[in-house]
N, C-alpha and C. Protein backbone atom coordinates (compact mmCIF):
# COMPACT_ATOMS: atom_id res chain seq x y z
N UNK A 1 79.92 104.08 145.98
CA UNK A 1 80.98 103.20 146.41
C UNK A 1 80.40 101.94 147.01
N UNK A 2 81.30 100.94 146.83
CA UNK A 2 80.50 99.40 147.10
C UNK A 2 81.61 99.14 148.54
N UNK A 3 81.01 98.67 149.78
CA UNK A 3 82.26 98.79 150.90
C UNK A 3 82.05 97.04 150.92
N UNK A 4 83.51 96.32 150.82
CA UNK A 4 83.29 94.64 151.24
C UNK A 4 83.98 94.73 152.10
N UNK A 5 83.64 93.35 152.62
CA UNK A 5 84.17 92.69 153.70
C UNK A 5 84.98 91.85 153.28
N UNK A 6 86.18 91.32 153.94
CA UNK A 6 86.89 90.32 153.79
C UNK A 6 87.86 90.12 155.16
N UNK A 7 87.77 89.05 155.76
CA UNK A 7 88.28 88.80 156.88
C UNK A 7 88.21 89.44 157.72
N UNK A 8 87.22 90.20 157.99
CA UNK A 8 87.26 91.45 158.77
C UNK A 8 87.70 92.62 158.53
N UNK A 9 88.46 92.58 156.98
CA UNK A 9 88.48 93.52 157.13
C UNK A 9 88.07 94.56 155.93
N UNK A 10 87.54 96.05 156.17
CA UNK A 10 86.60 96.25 154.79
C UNK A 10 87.85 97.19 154.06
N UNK A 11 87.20 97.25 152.64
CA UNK A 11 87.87 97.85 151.74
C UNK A 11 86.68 98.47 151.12
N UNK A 12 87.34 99.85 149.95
CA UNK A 12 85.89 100.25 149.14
C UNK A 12 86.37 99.98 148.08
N UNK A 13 85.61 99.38 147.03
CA UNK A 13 85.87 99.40 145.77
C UNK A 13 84.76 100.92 144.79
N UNK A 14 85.35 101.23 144.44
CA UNK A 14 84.73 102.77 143.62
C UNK A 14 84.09 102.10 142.51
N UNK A 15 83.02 102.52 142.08
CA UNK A 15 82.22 102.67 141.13
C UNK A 15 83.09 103.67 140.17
N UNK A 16 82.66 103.44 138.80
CA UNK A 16 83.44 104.24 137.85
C UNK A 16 83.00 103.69 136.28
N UNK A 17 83.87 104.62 135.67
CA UNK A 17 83.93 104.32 134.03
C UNK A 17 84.96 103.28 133.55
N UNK A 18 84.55 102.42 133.33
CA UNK A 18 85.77 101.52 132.42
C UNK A 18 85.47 101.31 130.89
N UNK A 19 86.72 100.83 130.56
CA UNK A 19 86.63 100.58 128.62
C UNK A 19 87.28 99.40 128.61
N UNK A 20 86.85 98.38 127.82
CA UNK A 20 87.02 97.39 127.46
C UNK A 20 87.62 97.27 126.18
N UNK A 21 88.76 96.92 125.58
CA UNK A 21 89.20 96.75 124.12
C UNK A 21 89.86 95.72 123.70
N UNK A 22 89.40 95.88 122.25
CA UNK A 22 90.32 94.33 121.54
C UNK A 22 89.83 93.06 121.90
N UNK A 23 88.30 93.31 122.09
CA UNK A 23 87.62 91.93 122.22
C UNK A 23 87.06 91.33 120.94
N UNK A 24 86.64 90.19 120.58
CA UNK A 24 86.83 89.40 119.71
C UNK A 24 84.83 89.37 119.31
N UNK A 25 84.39 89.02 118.67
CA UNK A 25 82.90 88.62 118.68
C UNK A 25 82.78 87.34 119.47
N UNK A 26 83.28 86.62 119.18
CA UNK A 26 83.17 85.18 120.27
C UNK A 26 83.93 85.77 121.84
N UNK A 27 84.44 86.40 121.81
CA UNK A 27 84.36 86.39 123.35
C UNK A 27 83.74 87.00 123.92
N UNK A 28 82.69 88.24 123.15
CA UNK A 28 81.74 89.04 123.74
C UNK A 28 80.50 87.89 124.16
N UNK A 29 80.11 87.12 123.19
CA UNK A 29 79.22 86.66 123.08
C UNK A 29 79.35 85.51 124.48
N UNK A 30 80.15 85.69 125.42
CA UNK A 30 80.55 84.36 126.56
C UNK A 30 79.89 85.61 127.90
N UNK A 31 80.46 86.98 127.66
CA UNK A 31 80.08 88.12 128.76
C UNK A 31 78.90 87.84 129.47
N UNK A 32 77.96 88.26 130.65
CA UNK A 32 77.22 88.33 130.75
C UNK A 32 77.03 89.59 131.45
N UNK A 33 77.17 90.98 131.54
CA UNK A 33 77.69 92.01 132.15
C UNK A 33 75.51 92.89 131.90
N UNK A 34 75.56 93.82 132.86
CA UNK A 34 74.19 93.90 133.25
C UNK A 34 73.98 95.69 132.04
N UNK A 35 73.42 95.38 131.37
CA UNK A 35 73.04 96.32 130.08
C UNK A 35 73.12 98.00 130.49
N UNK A 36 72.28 97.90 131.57
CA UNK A 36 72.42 98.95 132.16
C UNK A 36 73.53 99.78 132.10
N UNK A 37 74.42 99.24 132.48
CA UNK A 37 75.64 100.31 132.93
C UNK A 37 76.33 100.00 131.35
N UNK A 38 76.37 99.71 130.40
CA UNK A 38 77.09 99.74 129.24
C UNK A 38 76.64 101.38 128.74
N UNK A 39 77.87 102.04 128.60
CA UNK A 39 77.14 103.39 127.91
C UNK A 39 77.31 103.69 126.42
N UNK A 40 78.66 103.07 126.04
CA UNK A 40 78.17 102.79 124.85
C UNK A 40 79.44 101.67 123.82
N UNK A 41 79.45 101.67 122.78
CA UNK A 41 79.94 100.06 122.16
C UNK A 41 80.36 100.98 120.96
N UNK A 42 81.70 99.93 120.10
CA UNK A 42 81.59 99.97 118.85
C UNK A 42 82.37 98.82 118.49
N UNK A 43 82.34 98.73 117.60
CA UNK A 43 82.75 97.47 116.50
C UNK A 43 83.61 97.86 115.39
N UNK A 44 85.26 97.60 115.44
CA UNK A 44 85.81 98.41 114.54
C UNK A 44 85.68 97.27 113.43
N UNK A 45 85.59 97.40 112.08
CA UNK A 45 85.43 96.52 111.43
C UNK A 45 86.63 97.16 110.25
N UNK A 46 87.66 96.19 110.37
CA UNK A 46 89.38 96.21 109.34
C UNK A 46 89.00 95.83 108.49
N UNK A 47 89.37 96.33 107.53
CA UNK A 47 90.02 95.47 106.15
C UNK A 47 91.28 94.94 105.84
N UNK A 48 91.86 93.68 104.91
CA UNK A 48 92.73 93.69 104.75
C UNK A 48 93.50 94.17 104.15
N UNK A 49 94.69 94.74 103.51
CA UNK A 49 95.83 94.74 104.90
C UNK A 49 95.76 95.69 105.96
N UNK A 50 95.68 95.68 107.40
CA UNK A 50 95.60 96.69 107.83
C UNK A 50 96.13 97.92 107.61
N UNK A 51 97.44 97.86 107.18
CA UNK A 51 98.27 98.73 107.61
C UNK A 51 98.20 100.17 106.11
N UNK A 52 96.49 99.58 105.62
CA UNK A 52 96.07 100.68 104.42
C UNK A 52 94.71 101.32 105.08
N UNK A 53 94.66 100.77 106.60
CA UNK A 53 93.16 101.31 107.09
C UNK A 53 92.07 101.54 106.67
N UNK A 54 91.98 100.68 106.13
CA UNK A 54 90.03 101.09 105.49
C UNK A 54 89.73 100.03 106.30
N UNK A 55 88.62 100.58 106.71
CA UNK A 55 87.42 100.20 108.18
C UNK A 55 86.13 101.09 108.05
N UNK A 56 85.51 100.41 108.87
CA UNK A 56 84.05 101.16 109.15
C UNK A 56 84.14 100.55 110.57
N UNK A 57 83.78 101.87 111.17
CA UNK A 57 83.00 101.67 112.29
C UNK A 57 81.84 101.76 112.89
N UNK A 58 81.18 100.78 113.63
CA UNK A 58 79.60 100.76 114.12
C UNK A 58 79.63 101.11 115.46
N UNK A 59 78.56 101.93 115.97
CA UNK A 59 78.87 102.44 117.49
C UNK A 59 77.29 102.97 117.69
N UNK A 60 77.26 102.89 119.19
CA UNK A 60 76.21 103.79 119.71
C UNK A 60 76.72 104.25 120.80
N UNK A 61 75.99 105.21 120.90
CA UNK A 61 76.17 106.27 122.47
C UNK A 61 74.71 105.93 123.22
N UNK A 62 74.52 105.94 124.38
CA UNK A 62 73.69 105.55 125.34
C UNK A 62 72.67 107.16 125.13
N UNK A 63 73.85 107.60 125.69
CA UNK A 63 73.19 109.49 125.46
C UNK A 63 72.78 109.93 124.45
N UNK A 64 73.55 109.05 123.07
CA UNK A 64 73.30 109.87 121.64
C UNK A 64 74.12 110.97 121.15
N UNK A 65 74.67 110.56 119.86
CA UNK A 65 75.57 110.96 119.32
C UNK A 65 75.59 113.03 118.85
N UNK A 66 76.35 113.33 118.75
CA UNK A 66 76.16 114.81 119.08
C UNK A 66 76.30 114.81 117.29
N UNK A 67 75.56 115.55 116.62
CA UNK A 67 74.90 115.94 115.75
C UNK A 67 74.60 117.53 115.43
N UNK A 68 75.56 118.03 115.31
CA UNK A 68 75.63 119.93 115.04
C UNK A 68 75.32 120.29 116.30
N UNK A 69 74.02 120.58 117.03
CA UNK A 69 74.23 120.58 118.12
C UNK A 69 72.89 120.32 119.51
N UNK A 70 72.73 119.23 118.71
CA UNK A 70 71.34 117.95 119.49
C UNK A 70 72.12 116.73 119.64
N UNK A 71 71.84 116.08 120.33
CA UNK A 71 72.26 114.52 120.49
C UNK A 71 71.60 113.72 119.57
N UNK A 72 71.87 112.97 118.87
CA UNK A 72 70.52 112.02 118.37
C UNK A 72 70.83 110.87 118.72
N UNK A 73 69.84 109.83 119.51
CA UNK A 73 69.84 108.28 119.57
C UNK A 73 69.95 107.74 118.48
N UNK A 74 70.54 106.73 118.41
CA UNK A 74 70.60 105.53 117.34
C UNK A 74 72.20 105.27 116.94
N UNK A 75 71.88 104.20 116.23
CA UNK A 75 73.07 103.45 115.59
C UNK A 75 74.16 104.28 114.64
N UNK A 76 75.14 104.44 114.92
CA UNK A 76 76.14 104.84 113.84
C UNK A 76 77.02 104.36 113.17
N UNK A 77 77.78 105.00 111.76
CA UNK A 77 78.96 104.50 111.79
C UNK A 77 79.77 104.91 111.07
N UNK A 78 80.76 105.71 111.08
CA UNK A 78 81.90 105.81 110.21
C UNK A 78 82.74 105.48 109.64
N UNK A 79 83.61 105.50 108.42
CA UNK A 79 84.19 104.80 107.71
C UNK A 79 85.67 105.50 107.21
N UNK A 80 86.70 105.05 106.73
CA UNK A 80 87.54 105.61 106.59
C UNK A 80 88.63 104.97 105.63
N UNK A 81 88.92 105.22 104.27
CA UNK A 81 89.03 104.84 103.23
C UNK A 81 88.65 103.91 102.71
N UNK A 82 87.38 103.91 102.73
CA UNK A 82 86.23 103.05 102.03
C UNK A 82 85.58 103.96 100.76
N UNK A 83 85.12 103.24 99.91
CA UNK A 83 85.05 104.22 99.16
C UNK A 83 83.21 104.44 98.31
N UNK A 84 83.10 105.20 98.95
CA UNK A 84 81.67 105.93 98.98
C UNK A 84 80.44 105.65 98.19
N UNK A 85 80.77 104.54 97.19
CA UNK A 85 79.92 103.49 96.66
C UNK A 85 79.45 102.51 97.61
N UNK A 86 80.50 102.07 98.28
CA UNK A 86 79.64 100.98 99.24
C UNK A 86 79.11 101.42 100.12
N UNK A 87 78.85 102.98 100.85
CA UNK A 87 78.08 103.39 101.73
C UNK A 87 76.42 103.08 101.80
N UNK A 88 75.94 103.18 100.56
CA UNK A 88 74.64 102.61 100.43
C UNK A 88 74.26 100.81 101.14
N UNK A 89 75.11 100.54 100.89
CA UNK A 89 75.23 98.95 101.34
C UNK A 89 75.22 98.90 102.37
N UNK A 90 75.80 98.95 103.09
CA UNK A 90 75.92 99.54 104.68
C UNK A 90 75.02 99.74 105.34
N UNK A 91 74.54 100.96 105.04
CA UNK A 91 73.33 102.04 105.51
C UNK A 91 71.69 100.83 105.46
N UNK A 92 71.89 100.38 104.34
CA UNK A 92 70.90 99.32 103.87
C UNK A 92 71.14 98.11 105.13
N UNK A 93 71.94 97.94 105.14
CA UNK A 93 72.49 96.81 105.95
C UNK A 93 71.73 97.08 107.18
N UNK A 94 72.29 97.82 107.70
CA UNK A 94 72.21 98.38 109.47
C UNK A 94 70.43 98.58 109.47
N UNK A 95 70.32 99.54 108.55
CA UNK A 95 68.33 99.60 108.26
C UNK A 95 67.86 98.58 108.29
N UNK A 96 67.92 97.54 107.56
CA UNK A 96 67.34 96.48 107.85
C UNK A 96 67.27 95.84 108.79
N UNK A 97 68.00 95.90 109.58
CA UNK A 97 68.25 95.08 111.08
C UNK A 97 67.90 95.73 112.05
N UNK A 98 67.69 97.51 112.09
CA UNK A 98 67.56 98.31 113.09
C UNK A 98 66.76 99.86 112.99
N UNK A 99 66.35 99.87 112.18
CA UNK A 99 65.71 100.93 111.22
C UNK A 99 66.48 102.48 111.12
N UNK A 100 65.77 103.19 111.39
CA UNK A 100 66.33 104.52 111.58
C UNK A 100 66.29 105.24 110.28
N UNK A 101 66.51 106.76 110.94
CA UNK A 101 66.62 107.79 109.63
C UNK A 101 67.89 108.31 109.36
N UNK A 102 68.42 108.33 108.10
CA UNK A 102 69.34 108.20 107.80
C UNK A 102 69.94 109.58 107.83
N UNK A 103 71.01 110.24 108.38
CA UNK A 103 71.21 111.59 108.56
C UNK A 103 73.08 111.19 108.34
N UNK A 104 73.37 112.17 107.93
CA UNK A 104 74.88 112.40 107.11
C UNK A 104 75.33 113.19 107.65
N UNK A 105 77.04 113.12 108.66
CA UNK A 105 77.71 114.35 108.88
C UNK A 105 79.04 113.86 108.68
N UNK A 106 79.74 114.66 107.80
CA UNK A 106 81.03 114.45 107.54
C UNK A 106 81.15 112.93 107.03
N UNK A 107 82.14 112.57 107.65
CA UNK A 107 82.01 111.28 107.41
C UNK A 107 81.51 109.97 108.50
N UNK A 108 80.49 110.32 108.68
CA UNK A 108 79.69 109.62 110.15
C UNK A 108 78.19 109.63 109.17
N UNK A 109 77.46 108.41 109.38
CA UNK A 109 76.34 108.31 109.33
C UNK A 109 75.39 108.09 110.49
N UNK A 110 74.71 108.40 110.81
CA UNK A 110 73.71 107.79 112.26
C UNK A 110 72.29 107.74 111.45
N UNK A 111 71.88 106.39 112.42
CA UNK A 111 70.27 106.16 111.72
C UNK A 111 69.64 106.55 112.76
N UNK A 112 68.96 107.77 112.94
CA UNK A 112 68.03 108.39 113.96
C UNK A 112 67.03 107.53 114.56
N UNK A 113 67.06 107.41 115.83
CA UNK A 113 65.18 106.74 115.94
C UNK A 113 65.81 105.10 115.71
N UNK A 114 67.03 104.45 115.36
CA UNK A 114 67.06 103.19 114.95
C UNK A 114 67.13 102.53 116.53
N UNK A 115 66.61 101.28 116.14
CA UNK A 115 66.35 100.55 116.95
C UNK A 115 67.97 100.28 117.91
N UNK A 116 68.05 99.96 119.66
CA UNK A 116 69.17 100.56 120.47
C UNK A 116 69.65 99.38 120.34
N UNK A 117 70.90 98.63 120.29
CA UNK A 117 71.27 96.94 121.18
C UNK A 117 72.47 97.17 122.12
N UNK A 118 72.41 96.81 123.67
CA UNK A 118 73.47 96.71 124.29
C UNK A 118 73.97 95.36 124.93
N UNK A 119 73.47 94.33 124.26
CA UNK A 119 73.19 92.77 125.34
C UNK A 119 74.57 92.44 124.33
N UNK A 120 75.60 91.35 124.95
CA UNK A 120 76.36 91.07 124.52
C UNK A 120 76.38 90.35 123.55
N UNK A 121 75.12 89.90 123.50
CA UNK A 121 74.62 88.77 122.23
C UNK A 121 74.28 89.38 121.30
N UNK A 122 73.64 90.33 121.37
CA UNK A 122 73.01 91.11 119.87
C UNK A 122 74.62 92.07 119.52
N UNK A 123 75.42 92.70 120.12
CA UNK A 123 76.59 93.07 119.68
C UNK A 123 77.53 92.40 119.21
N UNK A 124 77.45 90.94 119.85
CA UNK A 124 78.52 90.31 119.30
C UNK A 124 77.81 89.52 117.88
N UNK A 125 76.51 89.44 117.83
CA UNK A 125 76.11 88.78 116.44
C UNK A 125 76.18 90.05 115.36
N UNK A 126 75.97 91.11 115.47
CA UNK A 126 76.35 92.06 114.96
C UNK A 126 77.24 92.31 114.22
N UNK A 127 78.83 91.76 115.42
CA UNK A 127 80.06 91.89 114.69
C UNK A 127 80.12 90.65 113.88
N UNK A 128 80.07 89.54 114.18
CA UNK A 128 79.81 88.56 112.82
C UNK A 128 79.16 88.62 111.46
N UNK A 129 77.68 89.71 112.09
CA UNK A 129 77.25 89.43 110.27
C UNK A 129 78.51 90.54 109.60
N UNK A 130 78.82 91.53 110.47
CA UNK A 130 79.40 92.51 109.94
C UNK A 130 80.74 91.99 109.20
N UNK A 131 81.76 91.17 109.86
CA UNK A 131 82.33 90.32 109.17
C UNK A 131 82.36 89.37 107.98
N UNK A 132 81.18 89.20 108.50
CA UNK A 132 80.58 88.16 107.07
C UNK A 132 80.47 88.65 105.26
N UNK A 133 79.32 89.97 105.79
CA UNK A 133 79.14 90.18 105.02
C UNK A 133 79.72 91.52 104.22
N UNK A 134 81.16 92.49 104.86
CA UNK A 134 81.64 93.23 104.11
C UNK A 134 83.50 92.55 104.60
N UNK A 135 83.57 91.31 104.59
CA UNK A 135 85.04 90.60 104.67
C UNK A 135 85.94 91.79 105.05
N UNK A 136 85.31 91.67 106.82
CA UNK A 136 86.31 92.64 107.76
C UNK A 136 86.69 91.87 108.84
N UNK A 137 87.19 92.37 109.66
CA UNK A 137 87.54 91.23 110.75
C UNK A 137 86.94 92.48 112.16
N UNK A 138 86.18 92.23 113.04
CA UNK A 138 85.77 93.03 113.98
C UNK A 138 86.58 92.85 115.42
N UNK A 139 86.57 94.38 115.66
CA UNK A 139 87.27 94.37 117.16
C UNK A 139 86.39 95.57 117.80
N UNK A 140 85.95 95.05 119.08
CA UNK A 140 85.28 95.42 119.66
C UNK A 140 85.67 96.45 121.47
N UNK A 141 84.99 97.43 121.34
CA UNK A 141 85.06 97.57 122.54
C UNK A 141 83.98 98.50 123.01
N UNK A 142 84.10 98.32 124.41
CA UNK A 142 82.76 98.41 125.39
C UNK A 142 83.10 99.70 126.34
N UNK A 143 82.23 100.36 126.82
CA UNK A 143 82.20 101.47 127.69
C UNK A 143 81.41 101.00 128.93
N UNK A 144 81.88 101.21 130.20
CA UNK A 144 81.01 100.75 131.26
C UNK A 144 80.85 101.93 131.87
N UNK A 145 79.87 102.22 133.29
CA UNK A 145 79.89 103.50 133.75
C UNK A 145 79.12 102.82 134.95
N UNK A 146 79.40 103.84 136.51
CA UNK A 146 78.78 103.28 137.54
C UNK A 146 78.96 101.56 137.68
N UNK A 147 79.98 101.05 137.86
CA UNK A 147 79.96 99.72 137.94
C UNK A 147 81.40 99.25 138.20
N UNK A 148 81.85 98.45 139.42
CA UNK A 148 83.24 98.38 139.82
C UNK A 148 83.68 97.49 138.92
N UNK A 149 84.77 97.46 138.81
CA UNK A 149 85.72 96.67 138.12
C UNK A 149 85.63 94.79 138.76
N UNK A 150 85.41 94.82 139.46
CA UNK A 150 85.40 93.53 140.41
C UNK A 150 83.65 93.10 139.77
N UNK A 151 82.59 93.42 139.70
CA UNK A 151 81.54 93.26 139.02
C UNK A 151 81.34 92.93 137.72
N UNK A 152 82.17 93.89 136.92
CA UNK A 152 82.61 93.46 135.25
C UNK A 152 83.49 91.99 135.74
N UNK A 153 84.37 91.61 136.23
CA UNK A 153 84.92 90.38 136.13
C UNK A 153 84.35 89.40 136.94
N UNK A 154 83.15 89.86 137.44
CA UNK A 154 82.39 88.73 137.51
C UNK A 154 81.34 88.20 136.76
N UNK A 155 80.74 89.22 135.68
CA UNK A 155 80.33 88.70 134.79
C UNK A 155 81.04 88.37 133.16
N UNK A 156 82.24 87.97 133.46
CA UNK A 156 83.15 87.55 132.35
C UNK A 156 84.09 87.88 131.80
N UNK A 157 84.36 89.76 132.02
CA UNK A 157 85.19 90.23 131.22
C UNK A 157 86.71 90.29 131.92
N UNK A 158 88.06 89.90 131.06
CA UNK A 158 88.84 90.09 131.52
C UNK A 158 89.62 91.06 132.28
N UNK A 159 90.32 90.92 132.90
CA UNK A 159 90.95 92.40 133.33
C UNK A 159 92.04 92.36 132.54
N UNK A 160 92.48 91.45 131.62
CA UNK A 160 93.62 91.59 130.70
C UNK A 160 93.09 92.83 129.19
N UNK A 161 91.94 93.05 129.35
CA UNK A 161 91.16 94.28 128.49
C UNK A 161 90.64 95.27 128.81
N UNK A 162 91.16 95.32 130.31
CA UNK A 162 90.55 96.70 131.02
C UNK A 162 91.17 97.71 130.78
N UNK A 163 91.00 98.87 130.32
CA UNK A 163 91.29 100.40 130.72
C UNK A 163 90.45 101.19 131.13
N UNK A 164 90.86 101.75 132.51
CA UNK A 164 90.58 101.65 133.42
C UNK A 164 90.26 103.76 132.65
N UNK A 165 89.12 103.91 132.79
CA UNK A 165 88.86 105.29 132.75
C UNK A 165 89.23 106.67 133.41
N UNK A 166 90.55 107.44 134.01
CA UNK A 166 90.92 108.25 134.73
C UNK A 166 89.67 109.50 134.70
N UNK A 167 89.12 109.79 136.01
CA UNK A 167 87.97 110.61 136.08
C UNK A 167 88.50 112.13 136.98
């Protein structure tokens, strides 16, 4: 717990889990929020029209994604009426930029061992190439942990995107 002062008089603000959603790539890229406490990110990436849901999603877990029944570090991402030709593309994609071994569950890929990014700059350039180059539109959101809410909005993020984690 963080105890301030203000006019004399103190208050505690709690440390906790927050989630951030429906942020944009350009507005991640303005954040400056301390890496550390991010636990983990993804990048929903739409297709058009939405309302036929095909997306892929890119994500990491801080801890590492649960995998039958080990965690494994690295980059992931799942997809959902996309259609299983362009998975190679993808997989290629993300490898090149971050390496990893390529391991298959259901419909989730994770690149083992791939290289980690939590800085708002490498996530939010992320969601651009990701845009770019499979014509999706990215929406983003962030996991915080140990870190007050008053701290996240001082390094940029709105509280108009907070949900607030019930623990």
């Amino acid at each position: 717990m963080e105890f301030i002062s203000d006019n004399s008089q103190y208050f505690i603000m709690a440390k906790g889990r927050m989630r951030y959603w429906k942020i944009t790539s350009e507005e991640l890229a303005g954040y400056a929020y301390d890496v550390k406490n991010l636990l983990n990110w993804e990048i929903k990436c739409i297709r058009e029209p939405e309302d036929e849901a095909h997306f892929i999603g890119v994500f990491m877990y801080r801890n590492g994604t649960a995998y039958d029944y080990e965690s494994v570090k690295g980059i992931c991402y799942f997809y959902n009426n996309i259609d299983r030709k362009e998975l190679p593309e993808i997989t290629k994609f993300l490898q090149g930029k971050y390496n990893g071994k390529e391991m298959e569950k259901g419909d989730r890929i994770i690149l083992k061992g791939s290289d980690e990014i939590y800085s708002a700059t490498d996530i939010s350039n992320l969601a651009k190439e990701m845009e770019a180059k499979f014509n999706v539109k990215a929406v983003i959101s962030l996991e915080f942990g140990d870190i007050t809410a008053e701290a996240l909005k001082e390094a940029g993020l709105p509280e108009s995107k907070l949900l607030p984690i019930p623990t």
